[in-house]
N, C-alpha and C. Protein backbone atom coordinates (compact mmCIF):
# COMPACT_ATOMS: atom_id res chain seq x y z
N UNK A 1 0.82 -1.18 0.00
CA UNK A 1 0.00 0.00 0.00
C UNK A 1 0.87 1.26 0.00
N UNK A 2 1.90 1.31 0.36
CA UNK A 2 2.66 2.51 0.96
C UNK A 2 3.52 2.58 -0.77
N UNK A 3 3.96 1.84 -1.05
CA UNK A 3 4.28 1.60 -2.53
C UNK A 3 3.68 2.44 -3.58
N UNK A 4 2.11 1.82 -3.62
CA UNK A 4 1.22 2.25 -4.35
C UNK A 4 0.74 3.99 -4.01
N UNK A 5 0.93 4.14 -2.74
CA UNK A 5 0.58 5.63 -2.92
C UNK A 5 1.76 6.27 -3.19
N UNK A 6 2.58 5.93 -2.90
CA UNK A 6 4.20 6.96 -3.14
C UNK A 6 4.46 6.97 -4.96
N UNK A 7 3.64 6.09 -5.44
CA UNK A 7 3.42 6.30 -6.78
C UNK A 7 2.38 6.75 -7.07
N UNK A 8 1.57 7.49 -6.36
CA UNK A 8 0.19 8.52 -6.63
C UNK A 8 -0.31 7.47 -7.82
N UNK A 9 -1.00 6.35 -7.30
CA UNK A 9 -1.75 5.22 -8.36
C UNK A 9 -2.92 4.90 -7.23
N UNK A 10 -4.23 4.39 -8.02
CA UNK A 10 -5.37 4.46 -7.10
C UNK A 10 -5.28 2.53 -6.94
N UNK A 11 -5.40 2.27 -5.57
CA UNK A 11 -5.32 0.90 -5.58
C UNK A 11 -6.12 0.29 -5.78
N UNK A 12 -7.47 0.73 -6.75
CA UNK A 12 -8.70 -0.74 -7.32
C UNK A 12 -8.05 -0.55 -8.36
N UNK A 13 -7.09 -0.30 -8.62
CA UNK A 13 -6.45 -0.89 -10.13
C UNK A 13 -5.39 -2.39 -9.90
N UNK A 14 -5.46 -2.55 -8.34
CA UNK A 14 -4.58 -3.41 -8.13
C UNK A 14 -5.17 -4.80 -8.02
N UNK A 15 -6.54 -4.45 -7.02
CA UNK A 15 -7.49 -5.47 -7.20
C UNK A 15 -8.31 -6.02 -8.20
N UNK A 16 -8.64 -7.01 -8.42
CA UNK A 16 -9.23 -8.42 -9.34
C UNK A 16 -10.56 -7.97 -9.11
N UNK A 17 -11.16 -7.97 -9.91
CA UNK A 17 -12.49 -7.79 -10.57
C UNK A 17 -13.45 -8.58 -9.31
N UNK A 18 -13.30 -9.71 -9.06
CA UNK A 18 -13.94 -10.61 -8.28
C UNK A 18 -13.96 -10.38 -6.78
N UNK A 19 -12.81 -9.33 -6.37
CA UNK A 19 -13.05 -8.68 -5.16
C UNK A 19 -14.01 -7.46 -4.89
N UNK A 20 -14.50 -6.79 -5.76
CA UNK A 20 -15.27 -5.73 -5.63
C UNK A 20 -16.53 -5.70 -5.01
N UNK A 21 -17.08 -4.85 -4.61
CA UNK A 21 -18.35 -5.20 -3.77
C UNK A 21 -19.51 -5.38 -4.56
N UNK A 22 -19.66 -4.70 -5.73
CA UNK A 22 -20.69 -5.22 -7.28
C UNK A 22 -20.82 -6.97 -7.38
N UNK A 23 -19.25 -7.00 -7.41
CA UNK A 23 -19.42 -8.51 -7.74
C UNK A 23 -19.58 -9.67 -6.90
N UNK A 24 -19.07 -9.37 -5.60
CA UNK A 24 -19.83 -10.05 -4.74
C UNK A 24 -21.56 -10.29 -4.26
N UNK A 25 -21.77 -8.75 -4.51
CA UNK A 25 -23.54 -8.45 -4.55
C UNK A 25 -24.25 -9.02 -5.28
N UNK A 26 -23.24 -9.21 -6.93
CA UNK A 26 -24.36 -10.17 -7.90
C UNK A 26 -24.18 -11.62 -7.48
N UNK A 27 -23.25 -12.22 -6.73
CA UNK A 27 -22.91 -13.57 -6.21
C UNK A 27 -23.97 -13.65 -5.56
N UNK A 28 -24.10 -13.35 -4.68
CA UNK A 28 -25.15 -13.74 -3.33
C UNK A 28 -26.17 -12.81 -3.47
N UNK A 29 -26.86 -12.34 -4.68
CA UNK A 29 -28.06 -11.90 -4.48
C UNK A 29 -29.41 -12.86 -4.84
N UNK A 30 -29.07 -14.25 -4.93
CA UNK A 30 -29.97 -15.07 -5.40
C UNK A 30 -29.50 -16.41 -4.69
N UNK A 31 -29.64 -15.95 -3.11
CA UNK A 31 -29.03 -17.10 -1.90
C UNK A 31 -30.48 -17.89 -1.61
N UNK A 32 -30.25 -19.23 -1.34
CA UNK A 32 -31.42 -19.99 -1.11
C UNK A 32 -31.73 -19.56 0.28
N UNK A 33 -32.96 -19.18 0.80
CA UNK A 33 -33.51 -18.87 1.88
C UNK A 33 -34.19 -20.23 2.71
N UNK A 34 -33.67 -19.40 4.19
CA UNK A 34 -33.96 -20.73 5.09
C UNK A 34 -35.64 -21.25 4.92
N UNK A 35 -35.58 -22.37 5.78
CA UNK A 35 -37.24 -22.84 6.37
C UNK A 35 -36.99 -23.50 7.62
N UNK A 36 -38.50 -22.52 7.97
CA UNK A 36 -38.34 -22.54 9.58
C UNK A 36 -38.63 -24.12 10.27
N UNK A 37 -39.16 -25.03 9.27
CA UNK A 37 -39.19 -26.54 10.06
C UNK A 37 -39.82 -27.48 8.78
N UNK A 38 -40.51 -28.66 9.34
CA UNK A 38 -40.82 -29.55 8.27
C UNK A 38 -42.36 -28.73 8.20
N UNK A 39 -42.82 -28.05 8.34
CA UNK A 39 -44.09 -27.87 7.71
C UNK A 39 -44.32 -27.01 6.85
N UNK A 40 -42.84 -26.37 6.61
CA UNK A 40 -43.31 -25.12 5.06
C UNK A 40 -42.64 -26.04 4.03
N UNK A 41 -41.89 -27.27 4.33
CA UNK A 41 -41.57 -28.36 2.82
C UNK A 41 -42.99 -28.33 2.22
N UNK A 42 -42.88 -28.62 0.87
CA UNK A 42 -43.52 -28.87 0.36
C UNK A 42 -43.66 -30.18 -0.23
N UNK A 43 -44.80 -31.15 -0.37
CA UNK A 43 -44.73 -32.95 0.06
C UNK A 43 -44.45 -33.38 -1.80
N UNK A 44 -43.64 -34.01 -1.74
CA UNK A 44 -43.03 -34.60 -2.88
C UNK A 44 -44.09 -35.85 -3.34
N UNK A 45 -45.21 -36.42 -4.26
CA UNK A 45 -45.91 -37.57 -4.39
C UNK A 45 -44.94 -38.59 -4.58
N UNK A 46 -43.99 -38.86 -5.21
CA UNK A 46 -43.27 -39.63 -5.54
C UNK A 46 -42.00 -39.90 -4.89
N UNK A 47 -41.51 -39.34 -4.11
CA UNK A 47 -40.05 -39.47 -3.27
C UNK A 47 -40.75 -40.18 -1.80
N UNK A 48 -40.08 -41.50 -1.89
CA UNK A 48 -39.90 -42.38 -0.67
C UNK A 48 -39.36 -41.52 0.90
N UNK A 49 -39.59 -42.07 2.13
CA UNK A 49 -38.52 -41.92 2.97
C UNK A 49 -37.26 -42.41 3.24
N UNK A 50 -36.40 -41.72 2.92
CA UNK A 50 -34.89 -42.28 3.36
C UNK A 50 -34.65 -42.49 4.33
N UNK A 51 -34.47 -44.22 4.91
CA UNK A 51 -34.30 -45.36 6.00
C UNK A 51 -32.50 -44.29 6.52
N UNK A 52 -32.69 -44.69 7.90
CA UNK A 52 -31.72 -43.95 8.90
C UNK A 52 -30.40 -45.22 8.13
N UNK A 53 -29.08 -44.66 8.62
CA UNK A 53 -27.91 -45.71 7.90
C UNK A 53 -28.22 -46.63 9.33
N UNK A 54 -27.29 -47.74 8.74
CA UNK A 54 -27.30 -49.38 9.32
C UNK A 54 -26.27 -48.58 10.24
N UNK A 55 -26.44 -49.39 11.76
CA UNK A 55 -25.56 -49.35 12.87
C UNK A 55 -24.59 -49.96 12.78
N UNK A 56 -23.38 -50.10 12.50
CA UNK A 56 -22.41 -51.54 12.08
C UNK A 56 -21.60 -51.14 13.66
N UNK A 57 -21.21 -52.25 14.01
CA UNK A 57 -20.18 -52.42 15.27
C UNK A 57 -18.99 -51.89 15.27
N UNK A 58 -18.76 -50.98 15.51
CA UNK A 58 -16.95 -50.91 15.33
C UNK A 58 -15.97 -51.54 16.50
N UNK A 59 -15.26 -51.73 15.46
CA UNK A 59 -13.83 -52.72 16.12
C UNK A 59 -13.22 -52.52 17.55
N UNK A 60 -13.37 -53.40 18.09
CA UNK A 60 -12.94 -53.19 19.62
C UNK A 60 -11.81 -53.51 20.06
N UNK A 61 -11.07 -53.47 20.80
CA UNK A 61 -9.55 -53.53 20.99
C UNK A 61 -9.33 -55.35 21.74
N UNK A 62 -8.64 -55.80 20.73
CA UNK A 62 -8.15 -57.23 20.81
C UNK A 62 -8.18 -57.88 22.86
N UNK A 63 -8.81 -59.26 22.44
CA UNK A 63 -8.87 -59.52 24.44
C UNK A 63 -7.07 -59.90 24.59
N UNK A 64 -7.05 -59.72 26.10
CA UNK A 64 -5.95 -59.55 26.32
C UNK A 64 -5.68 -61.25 26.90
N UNK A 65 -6.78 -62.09 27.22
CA UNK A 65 -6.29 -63.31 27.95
C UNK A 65 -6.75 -64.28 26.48
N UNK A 66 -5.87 -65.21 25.94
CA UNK A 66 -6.58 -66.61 25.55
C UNK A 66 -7.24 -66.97 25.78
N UNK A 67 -8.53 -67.47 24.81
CA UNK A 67 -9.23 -68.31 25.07
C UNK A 67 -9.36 -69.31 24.77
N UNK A 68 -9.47 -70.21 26.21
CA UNK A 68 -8.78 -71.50 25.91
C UNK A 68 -9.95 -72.40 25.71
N UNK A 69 -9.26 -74.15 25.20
CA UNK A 69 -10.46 -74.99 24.84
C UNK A 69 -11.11 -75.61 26.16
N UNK A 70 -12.15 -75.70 25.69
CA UNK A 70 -12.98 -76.45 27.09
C UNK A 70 -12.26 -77.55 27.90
N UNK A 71 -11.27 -78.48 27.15
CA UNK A 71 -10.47 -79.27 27.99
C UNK A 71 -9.42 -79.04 28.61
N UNK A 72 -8.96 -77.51 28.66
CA UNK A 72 -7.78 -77.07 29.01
C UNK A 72 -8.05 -76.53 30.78
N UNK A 73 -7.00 -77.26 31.90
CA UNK A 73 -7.21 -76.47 33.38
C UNK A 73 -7.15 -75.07 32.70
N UNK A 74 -8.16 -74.41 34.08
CA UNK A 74 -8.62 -72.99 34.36
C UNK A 74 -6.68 -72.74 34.87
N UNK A 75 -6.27 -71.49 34.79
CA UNK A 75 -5.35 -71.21 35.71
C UNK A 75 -5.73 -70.26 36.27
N UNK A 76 -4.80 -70.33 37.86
CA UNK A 76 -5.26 -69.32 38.89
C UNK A 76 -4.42 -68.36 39.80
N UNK A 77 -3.21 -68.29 38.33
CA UNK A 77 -1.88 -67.54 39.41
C UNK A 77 -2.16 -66.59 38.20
N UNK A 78 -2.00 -65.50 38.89
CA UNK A 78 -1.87 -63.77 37.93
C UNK A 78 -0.54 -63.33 37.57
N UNK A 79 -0.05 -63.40 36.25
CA UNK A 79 1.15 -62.75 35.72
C UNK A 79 1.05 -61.04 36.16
């Protein structure tokens, strides 16, 4: 900035077209407006309800003791 004025030059010559406040105004002057809940939707005849996603299990952290076969002694001393 200090550049640009010590060369008596106006700095929207420096800025890009796409920064200006015109052109942002024509961007967002045709923004989709909220709705206040499900009763200002309007009911679709033909669109189903979309089922909630499947619960799948996630992975749990590996057991820490063997599991042993039914014919194997219980042991009863703690490492």
């Amino acid at each position: 900035m200090v550049v640009i004025h010590l060369k008596d030059e106006n700095p929207k010559t420096y800025v890009d077209n796409c920064y200006t406040k015109e052109t942002q105004l024509a961007i967002y002057s045709n923004f989709i407006r909220p709705i206040r809940g499900l009763k200002q939707w309007e009911p679709l005849p033909d669109m189903l309800p979309i089922p909630p996603p499947l619960i799948r299990r996630l992975p749990s952290r590996p057991t820490k003791i063997r599991r042993k076969e039914p014919d194997e002694p219980q042991t009863t001393v703690k490492l």
